[in-house]
Each structure stands twice: as C-alpha cells, then as structure tokens.
Protein backbone atom coordinates (compact mmCIF):
# COMPACT_ATOMS: atom_id res chain seq x y z
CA UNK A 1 0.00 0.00 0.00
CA UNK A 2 2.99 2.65 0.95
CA UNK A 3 4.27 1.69 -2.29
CA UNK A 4 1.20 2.58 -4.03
CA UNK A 5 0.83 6.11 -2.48
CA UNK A 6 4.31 6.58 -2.70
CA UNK A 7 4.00 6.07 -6.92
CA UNK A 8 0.74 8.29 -6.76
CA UNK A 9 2.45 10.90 -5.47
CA UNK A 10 5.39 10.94 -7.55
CA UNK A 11 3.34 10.58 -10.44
CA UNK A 12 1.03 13.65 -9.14
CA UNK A 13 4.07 16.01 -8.93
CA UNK A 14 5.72 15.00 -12.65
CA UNK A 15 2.92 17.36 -13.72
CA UNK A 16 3.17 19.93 -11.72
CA UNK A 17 5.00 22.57 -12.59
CA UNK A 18 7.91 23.92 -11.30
CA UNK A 19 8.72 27.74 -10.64
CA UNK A 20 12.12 27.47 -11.95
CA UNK A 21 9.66 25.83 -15.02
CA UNK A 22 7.48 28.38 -15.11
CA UNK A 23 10.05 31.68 -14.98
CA UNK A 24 11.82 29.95 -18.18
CA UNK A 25 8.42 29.78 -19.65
CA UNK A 26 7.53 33.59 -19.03
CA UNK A 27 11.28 34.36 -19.99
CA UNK A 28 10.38 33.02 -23.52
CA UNK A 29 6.72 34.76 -23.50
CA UNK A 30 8.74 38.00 -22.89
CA UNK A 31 11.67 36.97 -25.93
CA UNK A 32 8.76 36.30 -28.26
CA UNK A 33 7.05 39.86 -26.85
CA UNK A 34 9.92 42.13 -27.92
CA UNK A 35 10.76 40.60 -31.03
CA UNK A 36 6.70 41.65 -32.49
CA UNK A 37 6.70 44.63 -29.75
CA UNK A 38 3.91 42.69 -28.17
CA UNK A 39 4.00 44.77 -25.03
CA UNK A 40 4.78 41.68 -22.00
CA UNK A 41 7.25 42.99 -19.18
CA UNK A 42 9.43 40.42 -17.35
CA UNK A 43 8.92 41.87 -13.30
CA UNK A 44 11.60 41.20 -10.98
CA UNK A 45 11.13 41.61 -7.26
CA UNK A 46 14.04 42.15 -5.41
CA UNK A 47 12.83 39.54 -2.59
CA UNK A 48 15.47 36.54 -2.26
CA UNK A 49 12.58 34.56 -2.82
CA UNK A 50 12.33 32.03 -5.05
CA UNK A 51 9.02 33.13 -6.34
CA UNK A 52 9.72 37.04 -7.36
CA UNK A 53 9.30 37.17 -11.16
CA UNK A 54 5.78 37.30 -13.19
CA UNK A 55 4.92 39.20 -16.79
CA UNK A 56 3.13 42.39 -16.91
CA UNK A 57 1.14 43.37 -20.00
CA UNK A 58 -0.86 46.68 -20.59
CA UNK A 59 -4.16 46.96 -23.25
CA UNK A 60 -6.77 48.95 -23.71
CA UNK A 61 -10.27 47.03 -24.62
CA UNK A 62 -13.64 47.71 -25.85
CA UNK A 63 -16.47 46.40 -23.53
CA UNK A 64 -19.77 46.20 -24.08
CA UNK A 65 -21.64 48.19 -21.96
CA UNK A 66 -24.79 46.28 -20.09
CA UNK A 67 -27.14 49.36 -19.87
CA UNK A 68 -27.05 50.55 -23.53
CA UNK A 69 -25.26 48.35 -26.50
CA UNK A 70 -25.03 51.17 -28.51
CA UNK A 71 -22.24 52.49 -25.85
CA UNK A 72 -18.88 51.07 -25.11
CA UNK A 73 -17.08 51.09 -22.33
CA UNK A 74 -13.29 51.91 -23.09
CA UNK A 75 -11.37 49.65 -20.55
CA UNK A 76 -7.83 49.73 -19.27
CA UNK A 77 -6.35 46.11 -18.38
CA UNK A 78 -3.37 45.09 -16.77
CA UNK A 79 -2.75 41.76 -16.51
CA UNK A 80 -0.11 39.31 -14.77
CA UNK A 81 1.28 35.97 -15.09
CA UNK A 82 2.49 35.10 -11.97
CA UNK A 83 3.15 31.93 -10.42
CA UNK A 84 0.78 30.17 -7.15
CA UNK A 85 3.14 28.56 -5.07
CA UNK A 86 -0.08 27.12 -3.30
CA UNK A 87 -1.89 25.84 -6.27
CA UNK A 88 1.49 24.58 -8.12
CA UNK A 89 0.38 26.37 -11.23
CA UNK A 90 0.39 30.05 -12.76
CA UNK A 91 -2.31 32.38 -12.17
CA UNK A 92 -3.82 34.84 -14.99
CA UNK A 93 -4.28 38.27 -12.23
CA UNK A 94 -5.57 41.36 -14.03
CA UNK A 95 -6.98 44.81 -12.72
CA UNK A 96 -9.24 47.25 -15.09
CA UNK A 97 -9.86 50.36 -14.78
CA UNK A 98 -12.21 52.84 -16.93
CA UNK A 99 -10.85 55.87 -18.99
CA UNK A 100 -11.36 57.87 -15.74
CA UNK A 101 -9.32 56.30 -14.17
CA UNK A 102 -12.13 54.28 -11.82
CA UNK A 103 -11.61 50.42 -11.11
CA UNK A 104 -14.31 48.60 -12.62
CA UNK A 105 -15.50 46.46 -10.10
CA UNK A 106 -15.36 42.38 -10.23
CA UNK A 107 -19.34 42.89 -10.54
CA UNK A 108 -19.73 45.25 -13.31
CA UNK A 109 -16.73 43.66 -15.34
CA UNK A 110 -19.15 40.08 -15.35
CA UNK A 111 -22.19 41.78 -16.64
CA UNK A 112 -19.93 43.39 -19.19
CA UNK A 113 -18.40 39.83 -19.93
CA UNK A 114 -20.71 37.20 -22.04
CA UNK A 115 -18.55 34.88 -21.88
CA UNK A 116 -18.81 33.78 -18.35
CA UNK A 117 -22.46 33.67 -18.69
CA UNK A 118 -22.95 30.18 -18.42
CA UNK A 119 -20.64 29.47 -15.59
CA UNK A 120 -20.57 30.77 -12.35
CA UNK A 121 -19.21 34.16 -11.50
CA UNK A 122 -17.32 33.34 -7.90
CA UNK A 123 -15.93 30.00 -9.23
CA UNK A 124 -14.14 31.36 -11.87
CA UNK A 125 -13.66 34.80 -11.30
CA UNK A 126 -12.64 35.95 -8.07
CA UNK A 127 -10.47 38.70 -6.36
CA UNK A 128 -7.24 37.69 -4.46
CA UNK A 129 -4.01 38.32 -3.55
CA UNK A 130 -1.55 38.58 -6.12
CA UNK A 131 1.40 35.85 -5.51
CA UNK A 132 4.56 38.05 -5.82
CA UNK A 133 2.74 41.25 -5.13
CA UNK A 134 0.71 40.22 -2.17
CA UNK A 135 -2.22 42.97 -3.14
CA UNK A 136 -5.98 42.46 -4.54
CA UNK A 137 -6.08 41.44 -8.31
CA UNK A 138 -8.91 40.23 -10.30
CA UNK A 139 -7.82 36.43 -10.84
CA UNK A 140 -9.46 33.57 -12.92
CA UNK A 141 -9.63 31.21 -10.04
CA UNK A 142 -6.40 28.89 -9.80
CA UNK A 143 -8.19 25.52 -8.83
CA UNK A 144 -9.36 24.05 -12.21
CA UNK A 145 -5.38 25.18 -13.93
CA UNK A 146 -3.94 22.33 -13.21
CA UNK A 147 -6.39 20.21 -15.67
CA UNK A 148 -6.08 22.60 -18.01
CA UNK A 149 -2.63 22.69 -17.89
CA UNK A 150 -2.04 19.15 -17.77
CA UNK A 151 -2.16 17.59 -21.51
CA UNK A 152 0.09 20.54 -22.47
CA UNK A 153 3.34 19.81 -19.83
CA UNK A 154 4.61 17.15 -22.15
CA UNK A 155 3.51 18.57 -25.60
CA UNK A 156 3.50 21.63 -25.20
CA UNK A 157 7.73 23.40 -25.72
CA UNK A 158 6.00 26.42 -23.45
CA UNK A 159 3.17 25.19 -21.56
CA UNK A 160 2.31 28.49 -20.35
CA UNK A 161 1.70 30.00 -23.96
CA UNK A 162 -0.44 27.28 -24.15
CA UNK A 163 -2.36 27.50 -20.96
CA UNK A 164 -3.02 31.21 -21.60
CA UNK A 165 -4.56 30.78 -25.32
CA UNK A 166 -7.28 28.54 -23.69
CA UNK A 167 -7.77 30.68 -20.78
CA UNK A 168 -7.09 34.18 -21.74
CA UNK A 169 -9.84 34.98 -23.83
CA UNK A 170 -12.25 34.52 -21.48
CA UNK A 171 -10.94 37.78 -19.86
CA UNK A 172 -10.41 39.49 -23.78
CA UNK A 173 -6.48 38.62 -23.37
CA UNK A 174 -5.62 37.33 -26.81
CA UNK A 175 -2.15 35.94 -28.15
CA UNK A 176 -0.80 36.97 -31.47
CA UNK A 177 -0.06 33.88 -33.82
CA UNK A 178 3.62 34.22 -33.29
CA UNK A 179 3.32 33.07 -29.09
CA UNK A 180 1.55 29.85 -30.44
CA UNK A 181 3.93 28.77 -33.26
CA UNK A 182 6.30 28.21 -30.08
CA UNK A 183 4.51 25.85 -28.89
C-alpha cells in the first residue's frame, strides 16, 4: 500500500510545474514579446525569494456596456502571469480600470463579460491576492489550472503559452499567432 501512495504521489508532482519551469516559460513569452513589440514585461522583485518574477502586459479594450449596447465602455487592463506557489500552477491576475481612471469592479466587469455567462461568477472569477505582489487582483480562479494545464506539460515546448490561449480569452487577453507557433 505505501508503495502505491508513494508512486501516486510521484506521479502527481511530474505534472506539476515547477517555478524554476514556469520563470523559463515567461522568460520566452517575454523573448517572443519584444521581437513583435507585443507589449509583456518580465517583473523582478528584489525579494530573495524564489518566487519574485511574473509578466506584466498593458491593453486597452472595448467592452460592451450592459445598460445601452449602442455604448462602449473603453477599458484599461493590466494583466499578470504570476506563479501560485499554493496551487502549483500560474495564475492569470488582471486589474481594469475605466478611462477615468475608476476600477471597474469584479461585478460590473461580469455583466460586461458574455462569456462567463454560463458558468458561475465566484468559481471562476474571483479577487485575491496577487502571488509576488501580495495585493488584490482580479484572478481567474487557480483551482481548475492544473487540468487545463495538464495535456500541455509534455507537448507543449511552453506550456504556459499554451495555458493562456485557452484561458485568456475569457478575460479578452488574446495571443498573437507568433506566441503559439512556439509551442
């Protein structure tokens, strides 16, 4: 039985992902960035920690506005790829803001969102602290990534990439052609 549980969890941790794993796939995501001027920032804290690097990346979207769909609603992201040291996998952290300058709230951003429509808001949506930062981001929850990320640790030359074309989207963060030929 010990042998068992002992294979189980060495199997279980294969597919994890590593943060040494994970800082040389945002390394490449940033390489990639400057070569098309994509706009991705490689953060370094100065902690001597070992988890003190994610990827910044600034845009400026279009939202539909709930109340009248003849308006939009001109939004300022800033999102984060930073790693979860208690999940074992990276986390997709954003803020928004609106052209004055006002956070849009977690609330208003998922009535301006149709895609999360058919699931539910607080599973895969929430607000928590950033994992290098240690302030409030907006964060597609962290517990479901590691079955996402799964099938792409062994295929996948930069899992990451990978993990963030499924996932980004659903929070209008798109990636240009040239991230997924790296794959």
């Amino acid at each position: 039985m010990l042998c068992f549980i002992v294979f189980l969890f060495v199997s279980i941790c294969r597919k994890m992902m590593s943060v040494e794993s994970f800082q040389r796939c945002i390394e490449s995501i940033v390489t990639i960035s400057d070569n098309i001027s994509d706009g991705w920032k490689l953060i370094s804290k100065p902690e001597d920690t070992e988890n003190n690097k994610y990827i910044l990346k600034k845009q400026i979207v279009q939202l539909k506005n709930p109340e009248d769909e003849n308006v939009q609603i001109i939004a300022h992201f800033e999102y984060h790829v930073a790693f979860s040291i208690s999940y074992g996998v990276p986390v997709l952290c954003f803020n928004i803001w609106k052209s004055d300058g006002t956070m849009i709230t977690l609330e208003e951003y998922w009535k301006c969102n149709t895609r999360f429509k058919e699931y539910s808001m607080y599973e895969t949506l929430t607000q928590m602290d950033h994992p290098v930062l240690h302030q409030p981001v907006y964060t597609l929850h962290p517990c479901r990534t590691q079955e996402i990320l799964e099938p792409f640790m062994e295929k996948s030359k930069n899992p990451i990439i990978s993990w963030l074309s499924v996932v980004g989207p659903y929070v209008q963060l798109e990636l240009l052609e040239d991230y997924l030929k790296s794959c």
